[in-house]
N, C-alpha and C. Protein backbone atom coordinates (compact mmCIF):
# COMPACT_ATOMS: atom_id res chain seq x y z
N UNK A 1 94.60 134.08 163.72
CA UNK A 1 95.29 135.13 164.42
C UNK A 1 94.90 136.46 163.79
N UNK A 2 94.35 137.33 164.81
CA UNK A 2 93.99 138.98 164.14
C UNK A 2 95.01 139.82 165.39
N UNK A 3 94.49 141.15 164.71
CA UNK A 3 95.37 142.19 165.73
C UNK A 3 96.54 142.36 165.23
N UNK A 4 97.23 142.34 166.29
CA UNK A 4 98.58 142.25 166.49
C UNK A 4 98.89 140.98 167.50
N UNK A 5 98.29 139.84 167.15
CA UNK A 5 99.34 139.00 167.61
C UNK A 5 100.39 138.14 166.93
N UNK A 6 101.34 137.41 167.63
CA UNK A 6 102.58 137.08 167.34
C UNK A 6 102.00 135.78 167.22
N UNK A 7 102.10 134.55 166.10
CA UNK A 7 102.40 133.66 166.60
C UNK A 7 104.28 133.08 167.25
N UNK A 8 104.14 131.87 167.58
CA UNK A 8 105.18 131.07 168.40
C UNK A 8 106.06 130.56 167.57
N UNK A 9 107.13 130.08 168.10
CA UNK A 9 108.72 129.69 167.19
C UNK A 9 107.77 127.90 167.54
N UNK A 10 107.25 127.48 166.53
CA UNK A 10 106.63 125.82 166.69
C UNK A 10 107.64 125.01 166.10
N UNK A 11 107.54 123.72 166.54
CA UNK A 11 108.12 122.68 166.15
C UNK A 11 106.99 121.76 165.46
N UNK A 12 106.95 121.02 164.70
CA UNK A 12 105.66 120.43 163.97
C UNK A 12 106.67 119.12 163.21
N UNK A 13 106.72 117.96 163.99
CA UNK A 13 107.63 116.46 163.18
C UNK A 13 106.45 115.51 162.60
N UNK A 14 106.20 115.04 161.31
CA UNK A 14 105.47 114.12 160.72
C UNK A 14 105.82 112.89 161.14
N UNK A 15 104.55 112.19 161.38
CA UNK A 15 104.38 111.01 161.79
C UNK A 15 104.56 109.71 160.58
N UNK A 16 104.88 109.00 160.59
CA UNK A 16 105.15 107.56 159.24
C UNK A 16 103.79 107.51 158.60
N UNK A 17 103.65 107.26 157.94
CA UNK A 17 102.60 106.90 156.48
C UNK A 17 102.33 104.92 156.32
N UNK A 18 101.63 104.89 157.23
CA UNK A 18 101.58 102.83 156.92
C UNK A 18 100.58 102.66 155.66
N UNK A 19 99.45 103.29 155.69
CA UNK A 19 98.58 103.03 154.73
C UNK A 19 98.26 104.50 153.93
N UNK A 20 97.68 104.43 153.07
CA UNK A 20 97.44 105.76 152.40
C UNK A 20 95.48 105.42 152.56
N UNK A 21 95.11 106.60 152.66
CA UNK A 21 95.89 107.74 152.29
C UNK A 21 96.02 108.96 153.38
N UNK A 22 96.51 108.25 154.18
CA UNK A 22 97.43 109.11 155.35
C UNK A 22 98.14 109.94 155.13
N UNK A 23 98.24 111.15 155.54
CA UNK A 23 99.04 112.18 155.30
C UNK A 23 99.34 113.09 156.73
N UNK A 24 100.11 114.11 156.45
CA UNK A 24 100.28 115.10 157.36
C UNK A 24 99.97 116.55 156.91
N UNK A 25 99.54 117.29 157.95
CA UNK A 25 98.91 118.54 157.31
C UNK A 25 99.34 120.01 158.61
N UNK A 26 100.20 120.42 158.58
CA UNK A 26 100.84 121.04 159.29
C UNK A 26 100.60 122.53 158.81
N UNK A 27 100.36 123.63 159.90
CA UNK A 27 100.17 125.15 159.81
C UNK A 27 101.56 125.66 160.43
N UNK A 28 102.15 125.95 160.87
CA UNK A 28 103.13 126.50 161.16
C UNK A 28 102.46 127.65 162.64
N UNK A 29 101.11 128.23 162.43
CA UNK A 29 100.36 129.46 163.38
C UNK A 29 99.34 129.21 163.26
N UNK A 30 98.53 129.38 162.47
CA UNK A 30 97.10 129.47 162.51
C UNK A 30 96.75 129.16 161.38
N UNK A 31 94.95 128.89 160.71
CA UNK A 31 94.00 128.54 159.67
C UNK A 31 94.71 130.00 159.00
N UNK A 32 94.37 131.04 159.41
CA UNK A 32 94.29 132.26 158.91
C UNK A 32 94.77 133.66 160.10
N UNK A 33 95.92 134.44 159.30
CA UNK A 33 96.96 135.54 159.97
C UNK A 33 95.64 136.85 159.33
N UNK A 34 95.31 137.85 160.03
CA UNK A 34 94.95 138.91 159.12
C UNK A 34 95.43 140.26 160.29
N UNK A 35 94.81 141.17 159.99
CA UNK A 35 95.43 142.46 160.76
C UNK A 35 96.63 142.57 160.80
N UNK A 36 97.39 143.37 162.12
CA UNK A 36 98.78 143.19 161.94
C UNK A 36 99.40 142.33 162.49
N UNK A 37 98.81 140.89 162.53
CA UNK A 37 99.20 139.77 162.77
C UNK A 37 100.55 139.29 162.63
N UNK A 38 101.39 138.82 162.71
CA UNK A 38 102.47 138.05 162.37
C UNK A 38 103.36 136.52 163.10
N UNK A 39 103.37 136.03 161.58
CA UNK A 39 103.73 134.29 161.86
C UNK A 39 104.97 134.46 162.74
N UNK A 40 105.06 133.19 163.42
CA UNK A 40 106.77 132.75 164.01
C UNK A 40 107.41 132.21 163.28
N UNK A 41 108.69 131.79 163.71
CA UNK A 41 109.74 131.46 163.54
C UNK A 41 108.90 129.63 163.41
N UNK A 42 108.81 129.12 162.60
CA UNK A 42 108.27 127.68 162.60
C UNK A 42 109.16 126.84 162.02
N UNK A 43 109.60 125.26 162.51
CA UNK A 43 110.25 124.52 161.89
C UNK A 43 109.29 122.92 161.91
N UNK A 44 109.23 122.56 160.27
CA UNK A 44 107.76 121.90 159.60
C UNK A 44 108.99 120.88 159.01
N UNK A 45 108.78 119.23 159.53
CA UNK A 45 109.16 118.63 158.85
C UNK A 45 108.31 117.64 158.49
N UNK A 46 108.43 116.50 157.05
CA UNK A 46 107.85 115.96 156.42
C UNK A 46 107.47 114.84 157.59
N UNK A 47 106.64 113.66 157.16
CA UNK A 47 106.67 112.44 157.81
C UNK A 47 107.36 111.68 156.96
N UNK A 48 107.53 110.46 157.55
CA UNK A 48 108.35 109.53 157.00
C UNK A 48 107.55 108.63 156.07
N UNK A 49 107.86 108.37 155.07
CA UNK A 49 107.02 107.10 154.58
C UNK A 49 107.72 106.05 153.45
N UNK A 50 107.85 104.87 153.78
CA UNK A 50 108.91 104.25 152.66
C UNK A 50 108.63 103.33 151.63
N UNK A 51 107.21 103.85 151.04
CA UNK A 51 106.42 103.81 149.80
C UNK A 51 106.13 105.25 149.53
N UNK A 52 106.36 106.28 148.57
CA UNK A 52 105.85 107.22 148.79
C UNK A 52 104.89 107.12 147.69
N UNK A 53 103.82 108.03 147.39
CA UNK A 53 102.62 107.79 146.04
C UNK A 53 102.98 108.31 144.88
N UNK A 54 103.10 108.00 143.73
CA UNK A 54 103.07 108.75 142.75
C UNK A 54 103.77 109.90 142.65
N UNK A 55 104.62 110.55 141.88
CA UNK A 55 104.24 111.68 141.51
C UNK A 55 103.35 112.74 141.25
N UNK A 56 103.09 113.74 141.93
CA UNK A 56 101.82 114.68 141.74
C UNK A 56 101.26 114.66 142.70
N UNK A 57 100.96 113.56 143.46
CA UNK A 57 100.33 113.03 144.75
C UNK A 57 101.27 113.12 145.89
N UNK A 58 100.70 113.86 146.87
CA UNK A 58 101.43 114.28 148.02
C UNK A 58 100.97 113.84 149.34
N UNK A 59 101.63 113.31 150.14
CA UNK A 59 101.37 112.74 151.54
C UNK A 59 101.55 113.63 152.62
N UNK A 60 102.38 114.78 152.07
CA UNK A 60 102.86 115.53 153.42
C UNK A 60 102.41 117.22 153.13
N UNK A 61 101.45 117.87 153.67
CA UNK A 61 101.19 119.11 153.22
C UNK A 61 102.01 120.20 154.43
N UNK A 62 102.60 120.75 154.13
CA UNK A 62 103.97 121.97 155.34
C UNK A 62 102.97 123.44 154.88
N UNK A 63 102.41 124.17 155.95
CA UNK A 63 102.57 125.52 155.60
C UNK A 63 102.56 126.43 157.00
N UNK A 64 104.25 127.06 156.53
CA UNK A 64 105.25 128.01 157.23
C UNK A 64 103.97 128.46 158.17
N UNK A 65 103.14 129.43 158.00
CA UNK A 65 101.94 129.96 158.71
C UNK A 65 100.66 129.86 158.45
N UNK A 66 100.04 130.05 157.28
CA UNK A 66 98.61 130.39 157.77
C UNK A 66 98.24 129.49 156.31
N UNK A 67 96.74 129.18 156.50
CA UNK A 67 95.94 129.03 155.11
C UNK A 67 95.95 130.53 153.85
N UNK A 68 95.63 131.18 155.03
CA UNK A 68 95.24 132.34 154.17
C UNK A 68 95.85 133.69 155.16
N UNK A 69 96.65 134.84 154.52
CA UNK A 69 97.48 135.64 155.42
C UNK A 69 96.32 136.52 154.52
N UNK A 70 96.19 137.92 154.95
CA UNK A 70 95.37 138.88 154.39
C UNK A 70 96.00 140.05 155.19
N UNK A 71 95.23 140.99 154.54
CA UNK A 71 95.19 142.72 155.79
C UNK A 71 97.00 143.13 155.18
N UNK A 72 97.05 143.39 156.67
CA UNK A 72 98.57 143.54 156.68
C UNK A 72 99.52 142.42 157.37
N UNK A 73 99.19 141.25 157.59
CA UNK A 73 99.81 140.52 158.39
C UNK A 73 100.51 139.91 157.03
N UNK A 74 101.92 139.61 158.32
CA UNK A 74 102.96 139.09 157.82
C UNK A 74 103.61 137.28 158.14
N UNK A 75 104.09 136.82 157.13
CA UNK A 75 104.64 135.67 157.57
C UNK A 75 105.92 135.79 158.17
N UNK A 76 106.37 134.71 159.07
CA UNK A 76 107.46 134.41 159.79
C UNK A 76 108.89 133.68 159.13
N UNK A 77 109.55 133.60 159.62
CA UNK A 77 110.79 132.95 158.69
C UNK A 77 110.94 131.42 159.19
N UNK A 78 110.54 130.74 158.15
CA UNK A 78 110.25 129.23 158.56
C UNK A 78 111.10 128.18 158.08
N UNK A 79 110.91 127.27 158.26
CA UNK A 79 112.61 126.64 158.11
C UNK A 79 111.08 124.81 157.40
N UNK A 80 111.00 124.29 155.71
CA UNK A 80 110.17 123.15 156.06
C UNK A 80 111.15 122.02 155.72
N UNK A 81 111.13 120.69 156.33
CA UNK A 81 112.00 120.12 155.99
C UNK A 81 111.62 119.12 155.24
N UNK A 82 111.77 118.54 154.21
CA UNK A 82 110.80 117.62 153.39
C UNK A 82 111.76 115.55 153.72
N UNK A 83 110.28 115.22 154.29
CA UNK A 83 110.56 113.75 154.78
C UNK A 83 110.98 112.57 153.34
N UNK A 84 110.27 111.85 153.97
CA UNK A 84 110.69 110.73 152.80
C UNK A 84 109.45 110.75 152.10
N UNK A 85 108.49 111.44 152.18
CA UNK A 85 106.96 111.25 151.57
C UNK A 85 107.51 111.95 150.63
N UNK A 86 106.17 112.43 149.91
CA UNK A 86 105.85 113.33 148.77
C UNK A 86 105.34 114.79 149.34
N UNK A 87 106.32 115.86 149.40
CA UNK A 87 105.60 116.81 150.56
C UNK A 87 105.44 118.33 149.47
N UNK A 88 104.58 118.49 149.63
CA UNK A 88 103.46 120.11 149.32
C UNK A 88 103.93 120.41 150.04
N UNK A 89 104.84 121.70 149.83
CA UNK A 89 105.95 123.19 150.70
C UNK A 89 105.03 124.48 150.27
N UNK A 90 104.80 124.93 151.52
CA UNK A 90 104.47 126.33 151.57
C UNK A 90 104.86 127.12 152.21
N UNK A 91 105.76 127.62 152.11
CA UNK A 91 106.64 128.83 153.07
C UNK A 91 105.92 129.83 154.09
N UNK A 92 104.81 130.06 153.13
CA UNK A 92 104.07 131.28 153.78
C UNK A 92 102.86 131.22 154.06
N UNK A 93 101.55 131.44 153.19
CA UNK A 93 100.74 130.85 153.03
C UNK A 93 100.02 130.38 151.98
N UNK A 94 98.55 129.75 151.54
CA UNK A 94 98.05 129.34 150.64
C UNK A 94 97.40 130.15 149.48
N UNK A 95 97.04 131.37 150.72
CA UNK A 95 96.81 132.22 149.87
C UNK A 95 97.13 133.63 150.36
N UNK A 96 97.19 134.24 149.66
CA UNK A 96 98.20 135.76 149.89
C UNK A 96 97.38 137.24 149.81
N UNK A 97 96.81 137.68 150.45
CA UNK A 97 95.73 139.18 149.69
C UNK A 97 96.03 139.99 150.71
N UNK A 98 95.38 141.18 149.94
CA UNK A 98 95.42 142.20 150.46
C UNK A 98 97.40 142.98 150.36
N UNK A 99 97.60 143.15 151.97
CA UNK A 99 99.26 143.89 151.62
C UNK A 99 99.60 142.67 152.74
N UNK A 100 99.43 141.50 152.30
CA UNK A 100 100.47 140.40 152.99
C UNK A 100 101.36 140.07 152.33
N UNK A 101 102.63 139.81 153.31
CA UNK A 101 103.86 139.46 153.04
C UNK A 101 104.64 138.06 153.77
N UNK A 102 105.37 137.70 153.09
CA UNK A 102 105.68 136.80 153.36
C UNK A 102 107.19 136.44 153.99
N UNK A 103 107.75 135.88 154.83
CA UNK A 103 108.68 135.62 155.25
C UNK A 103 110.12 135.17 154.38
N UNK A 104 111.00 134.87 155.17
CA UNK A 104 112.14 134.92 154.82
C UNK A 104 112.67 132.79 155.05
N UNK A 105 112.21 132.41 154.17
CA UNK A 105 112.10 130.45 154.23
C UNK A 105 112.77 130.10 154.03
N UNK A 106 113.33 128.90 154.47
CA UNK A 106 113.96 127.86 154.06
C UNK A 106 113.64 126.41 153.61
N UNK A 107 113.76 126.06 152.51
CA UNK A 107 113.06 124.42 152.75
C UNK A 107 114.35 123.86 152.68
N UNK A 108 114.69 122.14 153.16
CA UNK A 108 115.72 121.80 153.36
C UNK A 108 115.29 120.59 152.88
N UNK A 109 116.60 119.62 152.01
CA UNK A 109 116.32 117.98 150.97
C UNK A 109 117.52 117.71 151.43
N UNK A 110 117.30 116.39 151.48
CA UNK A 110 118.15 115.55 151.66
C UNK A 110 117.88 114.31 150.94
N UNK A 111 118.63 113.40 151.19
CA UNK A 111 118.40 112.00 150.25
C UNK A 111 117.17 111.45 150.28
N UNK A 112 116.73 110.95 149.61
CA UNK A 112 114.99 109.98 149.72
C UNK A 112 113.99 111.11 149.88
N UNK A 113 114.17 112.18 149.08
CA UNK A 113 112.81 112.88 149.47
C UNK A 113 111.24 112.43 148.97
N UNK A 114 111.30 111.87 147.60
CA UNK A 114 110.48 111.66 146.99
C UNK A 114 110.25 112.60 145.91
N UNK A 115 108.87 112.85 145.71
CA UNK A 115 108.58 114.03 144.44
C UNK A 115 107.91 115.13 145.37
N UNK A 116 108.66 116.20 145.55
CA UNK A 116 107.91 117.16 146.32
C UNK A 116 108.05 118.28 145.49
N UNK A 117 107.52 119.50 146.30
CA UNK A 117 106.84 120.57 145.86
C UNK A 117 106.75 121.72 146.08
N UNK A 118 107.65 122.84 146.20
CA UNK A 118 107.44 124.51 146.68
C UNK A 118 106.62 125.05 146.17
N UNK A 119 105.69 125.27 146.73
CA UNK A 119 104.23 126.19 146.09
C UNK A 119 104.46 127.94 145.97
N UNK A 120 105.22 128.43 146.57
CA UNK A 120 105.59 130.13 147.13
C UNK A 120 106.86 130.29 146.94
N UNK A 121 108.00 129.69 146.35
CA UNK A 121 109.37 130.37 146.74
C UNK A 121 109.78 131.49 146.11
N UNK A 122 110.02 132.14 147.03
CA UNK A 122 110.19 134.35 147.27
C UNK A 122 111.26 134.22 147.39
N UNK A 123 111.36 135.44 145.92
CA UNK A 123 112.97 135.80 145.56
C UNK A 123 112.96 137.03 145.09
N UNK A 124 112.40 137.72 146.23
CA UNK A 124 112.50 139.37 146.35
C UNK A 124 112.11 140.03 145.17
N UNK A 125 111.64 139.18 144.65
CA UNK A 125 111.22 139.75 142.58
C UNK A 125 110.35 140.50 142.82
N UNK A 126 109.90 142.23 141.89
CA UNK A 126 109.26 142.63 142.27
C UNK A 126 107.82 141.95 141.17
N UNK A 127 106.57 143.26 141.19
CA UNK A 127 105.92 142.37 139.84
C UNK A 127 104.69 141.35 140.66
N UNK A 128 104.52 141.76 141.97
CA UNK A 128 103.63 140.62 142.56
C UNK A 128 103.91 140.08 143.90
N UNK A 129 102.93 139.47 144.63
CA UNK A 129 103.43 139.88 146.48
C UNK A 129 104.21 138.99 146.80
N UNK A 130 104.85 140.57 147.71
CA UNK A 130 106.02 140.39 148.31
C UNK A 130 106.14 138.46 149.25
N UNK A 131 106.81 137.65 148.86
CA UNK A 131 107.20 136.26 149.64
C UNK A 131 108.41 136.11 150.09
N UNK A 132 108.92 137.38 150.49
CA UNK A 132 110.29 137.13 150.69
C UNK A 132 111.37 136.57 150.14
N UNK A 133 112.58 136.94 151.06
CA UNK A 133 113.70 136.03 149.94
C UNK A 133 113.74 134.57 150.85
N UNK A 134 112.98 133.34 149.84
CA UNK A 134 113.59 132.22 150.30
C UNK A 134 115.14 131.55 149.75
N UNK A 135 115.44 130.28 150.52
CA UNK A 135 116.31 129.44 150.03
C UNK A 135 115.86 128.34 149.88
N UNK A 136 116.56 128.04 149.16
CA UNK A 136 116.38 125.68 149.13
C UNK A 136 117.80 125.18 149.41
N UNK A 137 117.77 124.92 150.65
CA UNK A 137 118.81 124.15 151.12
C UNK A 137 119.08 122.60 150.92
N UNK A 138 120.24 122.23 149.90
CA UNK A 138 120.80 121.10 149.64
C UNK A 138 121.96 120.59 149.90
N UNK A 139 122.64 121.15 150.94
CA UNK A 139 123.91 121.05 152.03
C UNK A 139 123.78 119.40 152.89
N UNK A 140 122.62 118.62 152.93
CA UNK A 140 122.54 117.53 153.50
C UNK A 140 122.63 116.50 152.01
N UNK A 141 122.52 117.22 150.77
CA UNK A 141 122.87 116.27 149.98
C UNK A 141 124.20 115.84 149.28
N UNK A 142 125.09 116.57 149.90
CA UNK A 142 126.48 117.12 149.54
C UNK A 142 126.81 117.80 148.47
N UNK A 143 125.57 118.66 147.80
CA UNK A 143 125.94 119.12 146.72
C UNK A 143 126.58 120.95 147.13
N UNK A 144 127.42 121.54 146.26
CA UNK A 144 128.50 122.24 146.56
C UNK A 144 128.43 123.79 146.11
N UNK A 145 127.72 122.86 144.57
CA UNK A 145 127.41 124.62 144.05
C UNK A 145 126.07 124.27 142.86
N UNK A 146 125.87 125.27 142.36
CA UNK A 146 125.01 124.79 141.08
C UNK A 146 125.17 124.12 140.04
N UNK A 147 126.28 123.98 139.33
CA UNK A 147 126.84 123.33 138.61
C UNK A 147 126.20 121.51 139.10
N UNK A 148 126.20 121.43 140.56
CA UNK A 148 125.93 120.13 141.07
C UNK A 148 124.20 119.64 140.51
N UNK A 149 123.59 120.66 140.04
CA UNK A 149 122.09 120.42 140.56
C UNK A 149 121.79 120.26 138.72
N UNK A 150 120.92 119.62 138.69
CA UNK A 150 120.37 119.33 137.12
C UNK A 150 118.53 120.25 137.70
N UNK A 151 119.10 120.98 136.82
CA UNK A 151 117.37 122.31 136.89
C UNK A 151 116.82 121.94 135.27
N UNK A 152 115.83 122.21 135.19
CA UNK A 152 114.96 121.96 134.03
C UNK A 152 114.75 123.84 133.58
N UNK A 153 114.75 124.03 132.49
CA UNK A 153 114.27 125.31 132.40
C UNK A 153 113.33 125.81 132.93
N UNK A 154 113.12 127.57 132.96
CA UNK A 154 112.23 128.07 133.99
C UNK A 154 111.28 128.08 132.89
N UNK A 155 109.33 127.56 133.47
CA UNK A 155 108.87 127.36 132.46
C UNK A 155 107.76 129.41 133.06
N UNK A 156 108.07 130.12 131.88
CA UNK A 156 107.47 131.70 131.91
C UNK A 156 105.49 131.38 132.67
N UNK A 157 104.77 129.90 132.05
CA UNK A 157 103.83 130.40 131.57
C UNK A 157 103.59 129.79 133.22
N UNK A 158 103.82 128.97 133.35
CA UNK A 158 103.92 128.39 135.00
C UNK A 158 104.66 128.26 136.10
N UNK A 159 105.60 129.29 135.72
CA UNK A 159 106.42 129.78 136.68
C UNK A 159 106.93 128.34 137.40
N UNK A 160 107.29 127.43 137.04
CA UNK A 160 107.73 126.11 137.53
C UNK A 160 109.49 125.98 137.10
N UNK A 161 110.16 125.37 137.75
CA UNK A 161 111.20 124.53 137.35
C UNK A 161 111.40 123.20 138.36
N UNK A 162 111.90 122.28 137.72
CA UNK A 162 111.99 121.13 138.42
C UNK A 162 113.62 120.95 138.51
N UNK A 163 113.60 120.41 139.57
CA UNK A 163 115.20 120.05 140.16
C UNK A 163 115.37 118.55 140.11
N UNK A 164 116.15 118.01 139.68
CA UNK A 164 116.15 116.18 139.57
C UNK A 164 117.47 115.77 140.49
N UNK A 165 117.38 115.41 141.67
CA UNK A 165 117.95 114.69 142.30
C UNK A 165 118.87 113.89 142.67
N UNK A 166 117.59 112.64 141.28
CA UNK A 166 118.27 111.36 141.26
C UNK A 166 116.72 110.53 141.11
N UNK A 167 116.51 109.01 140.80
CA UNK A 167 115.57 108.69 140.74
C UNK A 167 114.50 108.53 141.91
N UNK A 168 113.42 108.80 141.29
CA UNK A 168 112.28 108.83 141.94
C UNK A 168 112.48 109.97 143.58
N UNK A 169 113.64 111.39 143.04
CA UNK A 169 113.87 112.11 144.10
C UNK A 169 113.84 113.42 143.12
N UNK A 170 113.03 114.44 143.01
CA UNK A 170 112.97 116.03 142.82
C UNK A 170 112.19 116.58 143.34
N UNK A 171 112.19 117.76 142.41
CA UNK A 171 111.64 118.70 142.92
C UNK A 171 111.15 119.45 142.67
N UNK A 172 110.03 120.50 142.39
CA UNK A 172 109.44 121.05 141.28
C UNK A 172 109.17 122.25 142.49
N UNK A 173 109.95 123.48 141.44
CA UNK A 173 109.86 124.38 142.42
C UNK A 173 108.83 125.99 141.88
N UNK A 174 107.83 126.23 142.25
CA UNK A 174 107.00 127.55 141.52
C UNK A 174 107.81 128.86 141.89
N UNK A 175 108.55 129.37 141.33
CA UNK A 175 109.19 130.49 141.87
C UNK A 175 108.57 131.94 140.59
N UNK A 176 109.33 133.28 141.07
CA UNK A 176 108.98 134.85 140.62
C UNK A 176 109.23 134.57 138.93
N UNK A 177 110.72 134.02 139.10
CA UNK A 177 111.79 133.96 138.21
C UNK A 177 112.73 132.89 138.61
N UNK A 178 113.73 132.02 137.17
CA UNK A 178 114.24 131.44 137.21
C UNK A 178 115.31 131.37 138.38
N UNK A 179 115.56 130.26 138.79
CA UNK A 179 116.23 129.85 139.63
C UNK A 179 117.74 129.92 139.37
N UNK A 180 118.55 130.45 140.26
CA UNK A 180 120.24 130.99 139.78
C UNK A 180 120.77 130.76 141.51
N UNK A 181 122.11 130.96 141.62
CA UNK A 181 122.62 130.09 142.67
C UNK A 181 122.71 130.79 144.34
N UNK A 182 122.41 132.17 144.11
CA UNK A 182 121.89 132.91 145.04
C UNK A 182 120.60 132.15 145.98
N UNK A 183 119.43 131.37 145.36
CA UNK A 183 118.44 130.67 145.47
C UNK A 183 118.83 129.66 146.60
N UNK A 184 120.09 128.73 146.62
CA UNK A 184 120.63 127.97 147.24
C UNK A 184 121.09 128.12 148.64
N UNK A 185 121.57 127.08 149.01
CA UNK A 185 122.30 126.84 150.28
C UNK A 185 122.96 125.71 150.21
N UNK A 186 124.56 125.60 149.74
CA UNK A 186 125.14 124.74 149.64
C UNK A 186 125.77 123.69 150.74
N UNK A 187 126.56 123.04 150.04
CA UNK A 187 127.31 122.07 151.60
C UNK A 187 128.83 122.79 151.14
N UNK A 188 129.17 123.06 152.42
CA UNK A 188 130.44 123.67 152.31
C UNK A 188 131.63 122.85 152.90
C-alpha cells in the first residue's frame, strides 16, 4: 500500500496445525504500508493446534499491518488474538523506518495459549518509534488486576519480560519499558 490509501477493518482466523511444520502467517493490510498510507482496523487470530512446538518455536506468525511500514504511513489499531499454537505478535509491523507509526493494539490470552510472543508492544514511551499505546488483554483468563499476573523482571538490555500463566502457557513480551498495570486489560 502507497499514497494515501486506507487499508480495510480484516478479519484473518487460523486454521489447525495437524503436522508441523505448518503454520499461519497473517498481514493484517499489506507486505509493505509506505507514503501516507494507513493500516485498518484488523482482527488476527492464532490457529488452533493441540501439540504446540517447543518453546521459541512458533506456529502462528500475526502482523496487525504490514512487513515493513516506512515514509509516513501509519499503523491501524488491531486487535491479535493468540490460539492454542505458539504465536509471534506483531501489532504493527516488522519493521518500522523512516516517520512510521504505529497503532493503538490489543493482543488478547486466554487459557492454552502456549509460549507466545509480542515483538512491538507500544507504551507511548518516548526515546524511539512511536508504536502506540498497546494493551495485553487477560480478561478471558479471569485475572483481575496485576497482583494476579507473575511478570519476570524487565530485562534493560533486551527489553523483554515474560508473563507465566501457568504451565507450558506465557508469554514473553518486548516492550519501551517495564510493564505496570496501565499495560493491561483486566476481567472485571
Amino acid at each position: 500500500m502507497s499514497g494515501r490509501a486506507q487499508g480495510g477493518n480484516d478479519i484473518f482466523t487460523g486454521g489447525a496445525h495437524d503436522v508441523p511444520p505448518a503454520m499461519n502467517l497473517a498481514y493484517g493490510d499489506a507486505l509493505t504500508i509506505s507514503g501516507q498510507a494507513r493500516g485498518g482496523n484488523d482482527v488476527l487470530t492464532g490457529g488452533a493446534d493441540a501439540t504446540p512446538p517447543e518453546a521459541g518455536t512458533f506456529d502462528n506468525t500475526l502482523i496487525g499491518d504490514a512487513q515493513a511500514i516506512s515514509g509516513n504511513g501509519r499503523g491501524g489499531n488491531d486487535k491479535l488474538i493468540s490460539g492454542t499454537g505458539n504465536d509471534d505478535m506483531w501489532g504493527d509491523g516488522q519493521q518500522m523506518l523512516g516517520n512510521a507509526q504505529g497503532g493503538n493494539d490489543v493482543f488478547a490470552f486466554g487459557p492454552n495459549n502456549g509460549h507466545d510472543k509480542i515483538e512491538d508492544f507500544g507504551q507511548g514511551a518516548s526515546g524511539g518509534q512511536n508504536l502506540g499505546v498497546d494493551h495485553i488483554d487477560v480478561s478471558a483468563m479471569g485475572i483481575h488486576d496485576f497482583n494476579g499476573l507473575t511478570v519476570s523482571s524487565f530485562n534493560p538490555a533486551t527489553h523483554e519480560s515474560t508473563i507465566s500463566f501457568g504451565a507450558d502457557n506465557d508469554l514473553i513480551v518486548r516492550s519501551q519499558v517495564a510493564l505496570t498495570p496501565h499495560n493491561f486489560i483486566f476481567a472485571t
